[in-house]
PDB file of N, CA and C in Angstrom:
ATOM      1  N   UNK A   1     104.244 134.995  87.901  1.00  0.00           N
ATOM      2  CA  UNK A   1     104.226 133.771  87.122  1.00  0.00           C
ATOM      3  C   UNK A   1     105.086 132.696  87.781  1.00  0.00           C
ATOM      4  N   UNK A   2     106.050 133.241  88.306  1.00  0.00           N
ATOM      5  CA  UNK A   2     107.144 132.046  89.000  1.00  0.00           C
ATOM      6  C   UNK A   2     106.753 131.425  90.255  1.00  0.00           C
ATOM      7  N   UNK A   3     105.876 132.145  91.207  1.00  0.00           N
ATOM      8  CA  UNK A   3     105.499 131.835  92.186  1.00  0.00           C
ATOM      9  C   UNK A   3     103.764 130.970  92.037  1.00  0.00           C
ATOM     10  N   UNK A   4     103.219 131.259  90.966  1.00  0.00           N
ATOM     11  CA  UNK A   4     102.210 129.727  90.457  1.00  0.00           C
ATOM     12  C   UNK A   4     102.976 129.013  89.864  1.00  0.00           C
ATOM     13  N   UNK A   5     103.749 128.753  89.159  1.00  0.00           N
ATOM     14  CA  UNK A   5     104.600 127.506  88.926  1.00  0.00           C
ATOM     15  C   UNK A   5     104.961 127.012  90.112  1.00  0.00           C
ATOM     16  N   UNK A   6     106.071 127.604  90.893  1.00  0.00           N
ATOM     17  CA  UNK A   6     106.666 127.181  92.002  1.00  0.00           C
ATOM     18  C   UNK A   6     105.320 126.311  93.348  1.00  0.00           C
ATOM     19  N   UNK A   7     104.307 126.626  92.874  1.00  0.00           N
ATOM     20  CA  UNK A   7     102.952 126.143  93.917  1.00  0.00           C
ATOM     21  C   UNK A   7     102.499 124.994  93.122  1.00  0.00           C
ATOM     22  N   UNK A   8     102.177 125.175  91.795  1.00  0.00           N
ATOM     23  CA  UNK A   8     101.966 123.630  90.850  1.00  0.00           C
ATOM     24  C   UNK A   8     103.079 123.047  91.058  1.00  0.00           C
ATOM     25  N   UNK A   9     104.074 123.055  91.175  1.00  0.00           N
ATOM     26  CA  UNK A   9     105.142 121.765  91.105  1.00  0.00           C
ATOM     27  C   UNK A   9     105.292 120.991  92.330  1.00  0.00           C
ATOM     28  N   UNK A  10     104.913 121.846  93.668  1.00  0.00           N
ATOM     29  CA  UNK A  10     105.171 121.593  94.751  1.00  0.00           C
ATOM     30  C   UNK A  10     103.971 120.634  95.434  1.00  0.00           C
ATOM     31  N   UNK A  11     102.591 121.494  94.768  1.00  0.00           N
ATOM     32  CA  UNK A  11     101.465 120.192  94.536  1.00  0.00           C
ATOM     33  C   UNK A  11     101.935 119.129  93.897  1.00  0.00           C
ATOM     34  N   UNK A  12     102.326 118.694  93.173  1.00  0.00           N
ATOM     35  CA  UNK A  12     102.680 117.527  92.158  1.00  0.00           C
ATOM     36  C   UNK A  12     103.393 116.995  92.665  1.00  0.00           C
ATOM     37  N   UNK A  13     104.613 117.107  93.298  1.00  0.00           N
ATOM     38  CA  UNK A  13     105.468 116.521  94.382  1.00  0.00           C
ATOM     39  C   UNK A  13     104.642 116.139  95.930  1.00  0.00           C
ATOM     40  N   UNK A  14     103.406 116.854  96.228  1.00  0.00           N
ATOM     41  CA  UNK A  14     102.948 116.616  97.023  1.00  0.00           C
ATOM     42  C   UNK A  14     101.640 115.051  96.776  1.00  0.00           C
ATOM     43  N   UNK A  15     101.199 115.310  95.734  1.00  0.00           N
ATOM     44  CA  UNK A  15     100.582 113.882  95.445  1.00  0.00           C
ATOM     45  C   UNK A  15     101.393 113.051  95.093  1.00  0.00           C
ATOM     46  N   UNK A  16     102.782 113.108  94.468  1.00  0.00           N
ATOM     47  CA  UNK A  16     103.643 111.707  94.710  1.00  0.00           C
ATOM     48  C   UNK A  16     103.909 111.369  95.826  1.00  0.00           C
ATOM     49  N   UNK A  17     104.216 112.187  96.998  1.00  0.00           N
ATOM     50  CA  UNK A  17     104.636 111.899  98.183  1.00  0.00           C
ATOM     51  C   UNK A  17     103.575 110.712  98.366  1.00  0.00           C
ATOM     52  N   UNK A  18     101.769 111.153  98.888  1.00  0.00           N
ATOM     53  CA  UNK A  18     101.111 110.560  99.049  1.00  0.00           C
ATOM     54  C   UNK A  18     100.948 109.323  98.243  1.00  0.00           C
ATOM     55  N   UNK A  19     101.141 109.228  97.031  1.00  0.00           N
ATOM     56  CA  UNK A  19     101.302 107.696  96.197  1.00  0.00           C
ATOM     57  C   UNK A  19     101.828 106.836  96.926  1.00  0.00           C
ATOM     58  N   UNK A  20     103.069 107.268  97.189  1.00  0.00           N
ATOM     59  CA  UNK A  20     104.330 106.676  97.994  1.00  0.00           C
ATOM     60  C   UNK A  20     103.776 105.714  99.151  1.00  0.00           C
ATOM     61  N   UNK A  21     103.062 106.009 100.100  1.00  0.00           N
ATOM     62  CA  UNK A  21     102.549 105.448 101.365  1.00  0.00           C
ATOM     63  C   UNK A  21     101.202 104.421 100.988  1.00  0.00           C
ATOM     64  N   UNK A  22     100.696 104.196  99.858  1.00  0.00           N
ATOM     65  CA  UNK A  22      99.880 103.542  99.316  1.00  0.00           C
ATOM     66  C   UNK A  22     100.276 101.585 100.062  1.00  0.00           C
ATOM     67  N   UNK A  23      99.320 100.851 100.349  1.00  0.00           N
ATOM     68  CA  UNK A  23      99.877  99.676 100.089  1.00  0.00           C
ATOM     69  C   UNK A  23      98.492  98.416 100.296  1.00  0.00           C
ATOM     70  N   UNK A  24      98.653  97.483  99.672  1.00  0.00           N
ATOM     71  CA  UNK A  24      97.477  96.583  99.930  1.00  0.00           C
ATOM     72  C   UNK A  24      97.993  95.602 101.026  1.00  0.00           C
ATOM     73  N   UNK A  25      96.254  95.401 102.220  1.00  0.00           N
ATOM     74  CA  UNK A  25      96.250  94.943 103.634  1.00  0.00           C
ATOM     75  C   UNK A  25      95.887  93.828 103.486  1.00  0.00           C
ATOM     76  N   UNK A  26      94.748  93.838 102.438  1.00  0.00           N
ATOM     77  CA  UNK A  26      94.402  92.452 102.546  1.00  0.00           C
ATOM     78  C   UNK A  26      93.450  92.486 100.497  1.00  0.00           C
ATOM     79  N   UNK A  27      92.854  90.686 100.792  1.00  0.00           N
ATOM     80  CA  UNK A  27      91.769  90.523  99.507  1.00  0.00           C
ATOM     81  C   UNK A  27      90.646  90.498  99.968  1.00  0.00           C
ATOM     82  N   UNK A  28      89.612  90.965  99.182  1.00  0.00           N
ATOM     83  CA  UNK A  28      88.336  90.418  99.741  1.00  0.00           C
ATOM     84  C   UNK A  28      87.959  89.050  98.448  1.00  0.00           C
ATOM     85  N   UNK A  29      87.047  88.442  99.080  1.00  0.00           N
ATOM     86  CA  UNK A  29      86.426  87.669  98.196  1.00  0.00           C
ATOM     87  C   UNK A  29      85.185  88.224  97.949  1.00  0.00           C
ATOM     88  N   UNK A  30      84.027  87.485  96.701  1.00  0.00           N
ATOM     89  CA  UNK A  30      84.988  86.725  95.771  1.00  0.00           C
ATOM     90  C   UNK A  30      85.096  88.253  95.323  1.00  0.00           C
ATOM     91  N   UNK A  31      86.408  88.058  94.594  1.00  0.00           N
ATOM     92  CA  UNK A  31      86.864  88.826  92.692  1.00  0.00           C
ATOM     93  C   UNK A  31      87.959  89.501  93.497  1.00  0.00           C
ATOM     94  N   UNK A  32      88.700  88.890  94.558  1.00  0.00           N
ATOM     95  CA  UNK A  32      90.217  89.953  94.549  1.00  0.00           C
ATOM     96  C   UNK A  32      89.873  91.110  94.485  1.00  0.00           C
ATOM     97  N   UNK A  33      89.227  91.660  95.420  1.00  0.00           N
ATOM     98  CA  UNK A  33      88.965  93.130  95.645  1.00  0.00           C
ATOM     99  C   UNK A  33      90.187  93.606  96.616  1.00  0.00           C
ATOM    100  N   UNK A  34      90.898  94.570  96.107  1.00  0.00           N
ATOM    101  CA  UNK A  34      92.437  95.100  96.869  1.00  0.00           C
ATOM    102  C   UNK A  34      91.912  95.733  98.171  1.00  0.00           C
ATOM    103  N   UNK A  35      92.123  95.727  99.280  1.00  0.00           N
ATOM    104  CA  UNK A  35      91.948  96.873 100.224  1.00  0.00           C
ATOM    105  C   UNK A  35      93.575  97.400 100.196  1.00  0.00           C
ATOM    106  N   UNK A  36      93.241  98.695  99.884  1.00  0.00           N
ATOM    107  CA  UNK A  36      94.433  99.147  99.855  1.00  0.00           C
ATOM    108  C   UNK A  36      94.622 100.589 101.225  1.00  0.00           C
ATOM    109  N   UNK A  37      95.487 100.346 101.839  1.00  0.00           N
ATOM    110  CA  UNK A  37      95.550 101.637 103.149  1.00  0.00           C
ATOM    111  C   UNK A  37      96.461 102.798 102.690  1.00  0.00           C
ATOM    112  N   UNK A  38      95.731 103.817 103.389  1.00  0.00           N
ATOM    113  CA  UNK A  38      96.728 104.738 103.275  1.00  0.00           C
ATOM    114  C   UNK A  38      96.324 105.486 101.778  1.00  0.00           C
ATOM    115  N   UNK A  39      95.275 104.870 100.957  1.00  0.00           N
ATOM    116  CA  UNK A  39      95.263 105.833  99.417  1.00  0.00           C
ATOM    117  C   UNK A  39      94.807 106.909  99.996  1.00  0.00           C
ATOM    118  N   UNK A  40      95.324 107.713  99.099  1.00  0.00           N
ATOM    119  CA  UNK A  40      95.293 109.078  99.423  1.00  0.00           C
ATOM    120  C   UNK A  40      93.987 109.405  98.669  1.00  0.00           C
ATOM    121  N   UNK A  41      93.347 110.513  99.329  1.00  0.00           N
ATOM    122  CA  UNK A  41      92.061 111.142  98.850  1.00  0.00           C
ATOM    123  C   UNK A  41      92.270 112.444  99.082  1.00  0.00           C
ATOM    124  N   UNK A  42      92.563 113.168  97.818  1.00  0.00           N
ATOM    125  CA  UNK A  42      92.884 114.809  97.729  1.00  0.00           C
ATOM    126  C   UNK A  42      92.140 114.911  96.463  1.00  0.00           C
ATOM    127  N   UNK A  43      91.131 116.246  96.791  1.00  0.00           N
ATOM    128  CA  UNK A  43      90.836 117.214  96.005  1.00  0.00           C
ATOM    129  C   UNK A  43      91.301 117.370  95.054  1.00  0.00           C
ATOM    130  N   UNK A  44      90.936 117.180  93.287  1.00  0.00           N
ATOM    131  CA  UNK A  44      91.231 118.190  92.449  1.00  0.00           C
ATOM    132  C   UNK A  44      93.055 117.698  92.446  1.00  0.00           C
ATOM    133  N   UNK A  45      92.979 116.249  92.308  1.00  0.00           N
ATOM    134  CA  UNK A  45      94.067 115.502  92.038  1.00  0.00           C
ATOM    135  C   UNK A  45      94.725 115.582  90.629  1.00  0.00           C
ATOM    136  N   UNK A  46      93.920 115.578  90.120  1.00  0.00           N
ATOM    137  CA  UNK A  46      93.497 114.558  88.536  1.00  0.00           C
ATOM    138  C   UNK A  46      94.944 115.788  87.984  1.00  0.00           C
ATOM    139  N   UNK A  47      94.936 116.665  87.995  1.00  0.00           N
ATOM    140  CA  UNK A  47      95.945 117.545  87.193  1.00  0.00           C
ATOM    141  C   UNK A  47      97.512 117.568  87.502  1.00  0.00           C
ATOM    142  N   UNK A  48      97.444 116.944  88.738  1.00  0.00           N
ATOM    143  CA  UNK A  48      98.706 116.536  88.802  1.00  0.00           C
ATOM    144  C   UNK A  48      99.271 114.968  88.744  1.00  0.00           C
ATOM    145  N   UNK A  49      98.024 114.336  88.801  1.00  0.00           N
ATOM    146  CA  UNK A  49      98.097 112.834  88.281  1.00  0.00           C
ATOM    147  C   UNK A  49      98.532 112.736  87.033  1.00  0.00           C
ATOM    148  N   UNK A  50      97.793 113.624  86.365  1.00  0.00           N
ATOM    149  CA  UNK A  50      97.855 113.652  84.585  1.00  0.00           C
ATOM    150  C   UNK A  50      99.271 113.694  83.953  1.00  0.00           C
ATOM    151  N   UNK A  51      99.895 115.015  84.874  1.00  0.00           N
ATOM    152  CA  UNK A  51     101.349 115.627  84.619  1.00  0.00           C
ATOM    153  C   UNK A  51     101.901 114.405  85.011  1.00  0.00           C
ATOM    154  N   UNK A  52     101.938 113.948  86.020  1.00  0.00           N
ATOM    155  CA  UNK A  52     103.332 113.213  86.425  1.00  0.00           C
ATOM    156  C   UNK A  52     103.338 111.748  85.276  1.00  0.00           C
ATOM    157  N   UNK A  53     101.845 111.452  84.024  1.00  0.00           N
ATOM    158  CA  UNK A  53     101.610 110.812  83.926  1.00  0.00           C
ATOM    159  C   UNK A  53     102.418 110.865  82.530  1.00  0.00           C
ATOM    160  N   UNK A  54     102.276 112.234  82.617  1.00  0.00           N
ATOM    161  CA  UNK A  54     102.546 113.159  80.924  1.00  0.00           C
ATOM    162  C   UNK A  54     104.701 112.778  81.067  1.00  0.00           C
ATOM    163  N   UNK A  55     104.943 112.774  82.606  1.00  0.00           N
ATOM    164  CA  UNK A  55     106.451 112.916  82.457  1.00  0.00           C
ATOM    165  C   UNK A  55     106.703 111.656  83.020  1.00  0.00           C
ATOM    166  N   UNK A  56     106.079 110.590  83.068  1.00  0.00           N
ATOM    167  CA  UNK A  56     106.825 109.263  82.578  1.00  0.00           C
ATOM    168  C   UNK A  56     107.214 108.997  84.131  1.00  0.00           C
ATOM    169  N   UNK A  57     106.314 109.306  85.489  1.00  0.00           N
ATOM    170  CA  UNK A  57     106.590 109.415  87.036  1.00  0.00           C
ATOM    171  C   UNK A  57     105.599 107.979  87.736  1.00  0.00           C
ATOM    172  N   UNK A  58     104.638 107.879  87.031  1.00  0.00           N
ATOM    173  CA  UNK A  58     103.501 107.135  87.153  1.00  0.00           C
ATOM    174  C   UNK A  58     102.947 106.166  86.057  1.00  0.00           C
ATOM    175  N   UNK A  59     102.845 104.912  86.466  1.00  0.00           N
ATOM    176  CA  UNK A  59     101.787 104.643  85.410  1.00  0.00           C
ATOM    177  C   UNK A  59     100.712 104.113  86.078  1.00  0.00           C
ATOM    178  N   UNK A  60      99.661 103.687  84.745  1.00  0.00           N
ATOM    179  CA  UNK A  60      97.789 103.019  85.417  1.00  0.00           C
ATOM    180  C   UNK A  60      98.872 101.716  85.802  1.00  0.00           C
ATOM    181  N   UNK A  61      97.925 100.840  86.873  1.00  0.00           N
ATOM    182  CA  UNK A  61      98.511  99.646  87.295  1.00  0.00           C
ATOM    183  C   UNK A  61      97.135  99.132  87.053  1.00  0.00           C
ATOM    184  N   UNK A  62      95.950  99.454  86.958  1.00  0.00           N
ATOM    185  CA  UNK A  62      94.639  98.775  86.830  1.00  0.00           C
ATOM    186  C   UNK A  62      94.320 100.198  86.912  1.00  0.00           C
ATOM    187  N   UNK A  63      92.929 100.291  85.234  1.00  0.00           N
ATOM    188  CA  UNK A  63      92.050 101.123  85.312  1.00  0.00           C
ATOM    189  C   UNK A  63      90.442 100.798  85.497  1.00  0.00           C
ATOM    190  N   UNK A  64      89.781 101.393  85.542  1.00  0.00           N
ATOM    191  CA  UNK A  64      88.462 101.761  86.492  1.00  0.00           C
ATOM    192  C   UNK A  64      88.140 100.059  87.600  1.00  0.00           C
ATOM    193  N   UNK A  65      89.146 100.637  88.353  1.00  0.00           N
ATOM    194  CA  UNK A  65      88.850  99.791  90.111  1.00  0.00           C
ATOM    195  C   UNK A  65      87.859 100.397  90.246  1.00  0.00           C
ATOM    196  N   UNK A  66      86.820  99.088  91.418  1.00  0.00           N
ATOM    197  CA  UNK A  66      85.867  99.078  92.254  1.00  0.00           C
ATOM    198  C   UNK A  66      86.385 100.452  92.969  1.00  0.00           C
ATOM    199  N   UNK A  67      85.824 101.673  93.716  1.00  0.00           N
ATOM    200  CA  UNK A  67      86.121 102.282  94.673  1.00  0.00           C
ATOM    201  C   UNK A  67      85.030 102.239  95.778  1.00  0.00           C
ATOM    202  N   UNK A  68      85.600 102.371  97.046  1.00  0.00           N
ATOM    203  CA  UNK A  68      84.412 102.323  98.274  1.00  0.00           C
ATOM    204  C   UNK A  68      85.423 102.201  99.512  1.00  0.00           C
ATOM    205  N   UNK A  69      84.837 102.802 100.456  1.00  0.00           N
ATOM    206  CA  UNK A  69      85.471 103.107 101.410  1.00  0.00           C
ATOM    207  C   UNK A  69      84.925 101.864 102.746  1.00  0.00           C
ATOM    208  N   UNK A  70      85.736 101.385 103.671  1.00  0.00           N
ATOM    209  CA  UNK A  70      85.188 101.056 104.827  1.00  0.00           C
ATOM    210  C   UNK A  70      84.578 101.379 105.730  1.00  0.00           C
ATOM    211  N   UNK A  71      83.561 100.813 106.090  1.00  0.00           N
ATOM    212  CA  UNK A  71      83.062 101.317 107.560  1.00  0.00           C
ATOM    213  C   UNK A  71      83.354 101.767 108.972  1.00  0.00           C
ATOM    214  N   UNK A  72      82.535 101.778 109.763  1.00  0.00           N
ATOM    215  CA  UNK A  72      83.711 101.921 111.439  1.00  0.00           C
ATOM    216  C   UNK A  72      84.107 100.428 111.924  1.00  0.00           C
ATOM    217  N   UNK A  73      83.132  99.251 111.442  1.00  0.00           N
ATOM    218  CA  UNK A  73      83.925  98.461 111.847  1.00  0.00           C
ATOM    219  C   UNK A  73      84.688  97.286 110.768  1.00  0.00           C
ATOM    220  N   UNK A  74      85.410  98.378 109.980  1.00  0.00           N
ATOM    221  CA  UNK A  74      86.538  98.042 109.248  1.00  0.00           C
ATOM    222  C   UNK A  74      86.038  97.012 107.966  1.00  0.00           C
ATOM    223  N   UNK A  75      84.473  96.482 107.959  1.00  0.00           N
ATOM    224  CA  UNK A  75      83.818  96.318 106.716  1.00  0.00           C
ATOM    225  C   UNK A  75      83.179  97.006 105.919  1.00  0.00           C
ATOM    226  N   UNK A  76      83.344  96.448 104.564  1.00  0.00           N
ATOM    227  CA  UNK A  76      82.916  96.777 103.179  1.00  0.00           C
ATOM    228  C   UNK A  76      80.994  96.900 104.075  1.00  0.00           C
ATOM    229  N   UNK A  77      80.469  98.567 103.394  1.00  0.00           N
ATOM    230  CA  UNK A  77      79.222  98.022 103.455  1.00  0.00           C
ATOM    231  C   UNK A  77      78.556  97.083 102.866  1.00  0.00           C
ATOM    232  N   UNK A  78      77.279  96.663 103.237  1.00  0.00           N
ATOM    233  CA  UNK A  78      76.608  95.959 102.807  1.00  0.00           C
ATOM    234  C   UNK A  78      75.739  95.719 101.542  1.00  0.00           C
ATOM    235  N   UNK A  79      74.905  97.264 101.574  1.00  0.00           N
ATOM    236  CA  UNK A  79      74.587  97.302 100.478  1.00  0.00           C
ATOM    237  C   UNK A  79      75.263  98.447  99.573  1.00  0.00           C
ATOM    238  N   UNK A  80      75.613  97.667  98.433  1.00  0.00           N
ATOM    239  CA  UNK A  80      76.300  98.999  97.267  1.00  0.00           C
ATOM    240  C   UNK A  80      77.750  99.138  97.853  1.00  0.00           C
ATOM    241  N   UNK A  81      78.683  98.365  98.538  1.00  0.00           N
ATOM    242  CA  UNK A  81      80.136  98.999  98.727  1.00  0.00           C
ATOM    243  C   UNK A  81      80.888  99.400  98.005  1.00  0.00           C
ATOM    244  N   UNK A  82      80.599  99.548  96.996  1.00  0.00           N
ATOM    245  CA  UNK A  82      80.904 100.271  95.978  1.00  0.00           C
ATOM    246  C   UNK A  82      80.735 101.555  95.063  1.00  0.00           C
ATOM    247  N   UNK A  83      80.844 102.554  95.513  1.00  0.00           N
ATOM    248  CA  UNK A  83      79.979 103.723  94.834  1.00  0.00           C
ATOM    249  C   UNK A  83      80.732 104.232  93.435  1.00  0.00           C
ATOM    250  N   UNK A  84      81.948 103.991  93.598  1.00  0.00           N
ATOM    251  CA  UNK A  84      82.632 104.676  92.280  1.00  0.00           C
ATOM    252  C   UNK A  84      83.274 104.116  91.184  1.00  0.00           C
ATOM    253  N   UNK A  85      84.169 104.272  90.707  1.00  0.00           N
ATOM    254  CA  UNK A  85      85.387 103.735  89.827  1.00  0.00           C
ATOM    255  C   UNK A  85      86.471 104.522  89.947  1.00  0.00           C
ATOM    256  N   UNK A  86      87.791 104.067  89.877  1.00  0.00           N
ATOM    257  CA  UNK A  86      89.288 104.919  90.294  1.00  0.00           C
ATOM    258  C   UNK A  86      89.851 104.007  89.738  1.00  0.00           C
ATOM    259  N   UNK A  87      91.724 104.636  89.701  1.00  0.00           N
ATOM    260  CA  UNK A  87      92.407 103.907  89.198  1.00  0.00           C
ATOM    261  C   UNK A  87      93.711 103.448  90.051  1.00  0.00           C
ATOM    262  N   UNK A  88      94.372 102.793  89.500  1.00  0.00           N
ATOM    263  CA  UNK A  88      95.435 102.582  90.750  1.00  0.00           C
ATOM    264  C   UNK A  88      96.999 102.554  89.825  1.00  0.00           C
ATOM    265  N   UNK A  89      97.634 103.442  90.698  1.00  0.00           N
ATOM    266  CA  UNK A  89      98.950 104.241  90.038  1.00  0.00           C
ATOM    267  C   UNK A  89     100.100 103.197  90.885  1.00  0.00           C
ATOM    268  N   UNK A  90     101.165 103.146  89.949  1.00  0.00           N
ATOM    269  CA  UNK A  90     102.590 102.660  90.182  1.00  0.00           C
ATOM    270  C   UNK A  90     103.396 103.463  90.294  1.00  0.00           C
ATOM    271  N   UNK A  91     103.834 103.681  91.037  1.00  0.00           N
ATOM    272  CA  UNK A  91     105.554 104.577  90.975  1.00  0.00           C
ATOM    273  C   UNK A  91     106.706 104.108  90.180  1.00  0.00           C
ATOM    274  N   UNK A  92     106.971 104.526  88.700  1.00  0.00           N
ATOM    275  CA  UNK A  92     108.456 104.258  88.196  1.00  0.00           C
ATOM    276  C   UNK A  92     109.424 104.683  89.025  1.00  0.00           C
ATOM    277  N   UNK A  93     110.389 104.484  88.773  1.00  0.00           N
ATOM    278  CA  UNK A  93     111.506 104.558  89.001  1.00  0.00           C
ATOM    279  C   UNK A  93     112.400 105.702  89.048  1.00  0.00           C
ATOM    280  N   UNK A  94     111.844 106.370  87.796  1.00  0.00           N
ATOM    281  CA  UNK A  94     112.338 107.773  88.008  1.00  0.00           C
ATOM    282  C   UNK A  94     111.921 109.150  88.696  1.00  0.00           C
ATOM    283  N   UNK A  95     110.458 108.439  88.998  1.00  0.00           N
ATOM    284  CA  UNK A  95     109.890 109.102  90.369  1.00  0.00           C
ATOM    285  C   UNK A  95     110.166 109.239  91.648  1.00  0.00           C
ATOM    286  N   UNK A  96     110.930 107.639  91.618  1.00  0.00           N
ATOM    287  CA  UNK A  96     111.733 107.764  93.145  1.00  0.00           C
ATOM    288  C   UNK A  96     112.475 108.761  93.329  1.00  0.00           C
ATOM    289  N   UNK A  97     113.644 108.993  92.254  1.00  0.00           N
ATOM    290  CA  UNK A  97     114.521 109.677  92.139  1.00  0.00           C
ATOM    291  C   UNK A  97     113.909 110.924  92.157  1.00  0.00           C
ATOM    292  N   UNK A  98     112.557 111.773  91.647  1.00  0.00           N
ATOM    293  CA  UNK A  98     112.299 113.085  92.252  1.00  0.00           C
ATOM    294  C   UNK A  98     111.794 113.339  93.575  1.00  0.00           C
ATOM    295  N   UNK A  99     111.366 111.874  93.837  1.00  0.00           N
ATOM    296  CA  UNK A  99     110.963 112.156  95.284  1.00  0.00           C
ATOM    297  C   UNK A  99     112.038 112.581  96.729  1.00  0.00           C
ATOM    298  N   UNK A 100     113.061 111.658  95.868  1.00  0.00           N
ATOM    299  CA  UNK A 100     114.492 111.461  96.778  1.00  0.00           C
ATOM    300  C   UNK A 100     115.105 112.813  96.631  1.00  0.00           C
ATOM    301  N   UNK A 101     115.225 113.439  95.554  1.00  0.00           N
ATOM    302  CA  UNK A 101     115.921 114.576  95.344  1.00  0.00           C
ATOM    303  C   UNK A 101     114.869 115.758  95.881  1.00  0.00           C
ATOM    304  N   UNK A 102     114.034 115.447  96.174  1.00  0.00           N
ATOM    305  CA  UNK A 102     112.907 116.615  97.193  1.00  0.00           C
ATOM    306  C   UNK A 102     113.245 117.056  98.489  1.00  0.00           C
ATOM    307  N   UNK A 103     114.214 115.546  98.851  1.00  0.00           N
ATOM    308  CA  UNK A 103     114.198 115.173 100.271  1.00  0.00           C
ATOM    309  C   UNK A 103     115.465 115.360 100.907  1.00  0.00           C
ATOM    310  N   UNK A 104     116.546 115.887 100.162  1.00  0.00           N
ATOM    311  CA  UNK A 104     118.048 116.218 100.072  1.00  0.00           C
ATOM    312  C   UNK A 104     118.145 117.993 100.483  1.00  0.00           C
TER     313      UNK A 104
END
């Protein structure tokens, strides 16, 4: 039992890490579409999104964003660049502080 806990927590610390490196490059026009680098795309997220959401680590910063990925040459496709909806997370403050105390 201690050693699946000890693997869930360490996931959960592992998708904050990745939050962390998140940042927007540029806008698109029109409608302020964020390109944001660096979001992380992991598997079977959502349960440790939820938790850190449940302990006050994260909040929504905007819910159901445009999602879509770039091309090879660094544009939005053409047709449909958009395939999904996602959300986009903030780091409180007291997240820093578990991230920092990970790192000690």
């Amino acid at each position: 039992m201690r050693w699946t806990t000890f693997k869930r927590e360490r996931r959960i610390c592992q998708v904050l890490k990745s939050l962390v490196g998140q940042r927007v490059v540029s806008l698109l026009q029109p409608g302020n579409v964020w390109v944001i680098e660096n979001a992380p795309y992991i598997p079977g997220k959502d349960e440790a999104i939820s938790t850190c959401l449940m302990r006050g680590w994260v909040e929504v910063l905007q819910n159901a964003v445009p999602k879509g990925q770039l091309g090879t040459d660094c544009l939005p496709e053409r047709i449909d660049p958009f395939k999904e909806q996602g959300m986009i997370y903030r780091i409180t403050g007291s997240d820093w502080a578990v991230i920092n105390r990970t790192h000690t």
